[in-house]
Protein backbone atom coordinates (compact mmCIF):
# COMPACT_ATOMS: atom_id res chain seq x y z
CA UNK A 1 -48.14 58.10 5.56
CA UNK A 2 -46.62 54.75 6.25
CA UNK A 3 -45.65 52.36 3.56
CA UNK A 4 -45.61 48.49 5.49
CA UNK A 5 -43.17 45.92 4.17
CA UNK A 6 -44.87 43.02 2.51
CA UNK A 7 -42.22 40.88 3.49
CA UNK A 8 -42.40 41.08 7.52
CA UNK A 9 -44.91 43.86 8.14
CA UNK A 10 -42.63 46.63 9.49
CA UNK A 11 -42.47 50.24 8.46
CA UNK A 12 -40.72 50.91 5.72
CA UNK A 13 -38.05 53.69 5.53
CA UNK A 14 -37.27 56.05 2.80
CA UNK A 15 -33.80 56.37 1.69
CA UNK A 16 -31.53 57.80 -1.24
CA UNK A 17 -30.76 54.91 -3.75
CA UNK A 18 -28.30 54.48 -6.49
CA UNK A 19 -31.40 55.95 -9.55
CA UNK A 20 -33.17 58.14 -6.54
CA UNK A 21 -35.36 57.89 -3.79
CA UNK A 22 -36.34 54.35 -2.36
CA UNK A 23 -38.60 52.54 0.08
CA UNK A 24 -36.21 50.10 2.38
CA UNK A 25 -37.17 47.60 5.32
CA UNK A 26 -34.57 47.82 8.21
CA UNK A 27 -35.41 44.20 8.95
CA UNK A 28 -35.40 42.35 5.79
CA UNK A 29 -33.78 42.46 2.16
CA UNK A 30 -36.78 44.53 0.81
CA UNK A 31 -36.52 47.74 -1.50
CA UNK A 32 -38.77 49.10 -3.49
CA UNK A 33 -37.68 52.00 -5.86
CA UNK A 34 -39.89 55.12 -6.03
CA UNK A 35 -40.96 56.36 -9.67
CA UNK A 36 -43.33 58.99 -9.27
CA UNK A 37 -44.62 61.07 -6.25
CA UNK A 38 -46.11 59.23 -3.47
CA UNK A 39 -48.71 61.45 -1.31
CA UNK A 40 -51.50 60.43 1.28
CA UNK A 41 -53.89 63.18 2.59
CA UNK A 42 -56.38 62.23 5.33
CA UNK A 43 -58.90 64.77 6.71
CA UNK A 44 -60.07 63.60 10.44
CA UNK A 45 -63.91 64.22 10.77
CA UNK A 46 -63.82 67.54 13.22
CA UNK A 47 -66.29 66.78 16.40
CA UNK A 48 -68.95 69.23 17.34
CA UNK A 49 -68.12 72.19 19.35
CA UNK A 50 -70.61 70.58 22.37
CA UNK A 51 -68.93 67.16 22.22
CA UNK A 52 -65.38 68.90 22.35
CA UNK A 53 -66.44 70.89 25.56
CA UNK A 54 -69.05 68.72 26.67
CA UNK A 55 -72.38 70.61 25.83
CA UNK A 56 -74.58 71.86 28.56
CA UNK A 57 -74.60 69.09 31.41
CA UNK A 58 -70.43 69.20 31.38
CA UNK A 59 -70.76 70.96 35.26
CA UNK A 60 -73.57 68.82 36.84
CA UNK A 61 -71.45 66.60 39.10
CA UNK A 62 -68.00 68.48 39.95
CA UNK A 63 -66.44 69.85 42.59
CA UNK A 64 -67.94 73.33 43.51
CA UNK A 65 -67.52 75.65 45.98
CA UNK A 66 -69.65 79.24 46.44
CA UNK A 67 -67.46 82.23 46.79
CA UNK A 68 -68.49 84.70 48.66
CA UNK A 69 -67.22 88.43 46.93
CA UNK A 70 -67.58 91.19 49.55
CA UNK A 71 -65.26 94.17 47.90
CA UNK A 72 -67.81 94.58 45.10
CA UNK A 73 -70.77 93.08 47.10
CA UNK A 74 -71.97 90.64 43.83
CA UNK A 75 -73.89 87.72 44.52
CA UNK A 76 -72.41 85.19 45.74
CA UNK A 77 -70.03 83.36 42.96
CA UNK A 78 -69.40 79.11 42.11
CA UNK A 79 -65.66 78.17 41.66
CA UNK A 80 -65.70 74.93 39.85
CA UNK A 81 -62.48 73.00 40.55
């Protein structure tokens, strides 16, 4: 969570005060004493599992190479690099 200074727009800086905990601007005067908790949650929207590893036409256009496998006589294999 960060807490801008209304002053200049930095971040401000928490720091122990004289009563407690206090916001402080390392580039003005500004302090703003803290009287009660101060918490910020924020939950990012999670992308679809195709988007992430980009679904089915993610290997159209790279680099391949067929690999022929003669020790267990397969059919032939694609290394994608």
């Amino acid at each position: 969570m960060l807490i801008f200074c209304p002053s200049c727009g930095n971040a401000l800086i928490v720091e122990e005060g004289q009563r407690g905990y206090r916001f402080a601007c390392n580039m003005c005067p500004y302090v703003h004493n803290i009287n009660r908790k101060v918490t910020s949650r924020k939950y990012p929207k999670l992308k679809e599992v195709d988007d992430v590893l980009g679904g089915s036409a993610a290997r159209e256009n790279v680099d391949s190479t067929k690999l022929c496998v003669t020790t267990c006589r397969l059919q032939p294999q694609i290394l994608y690099i």
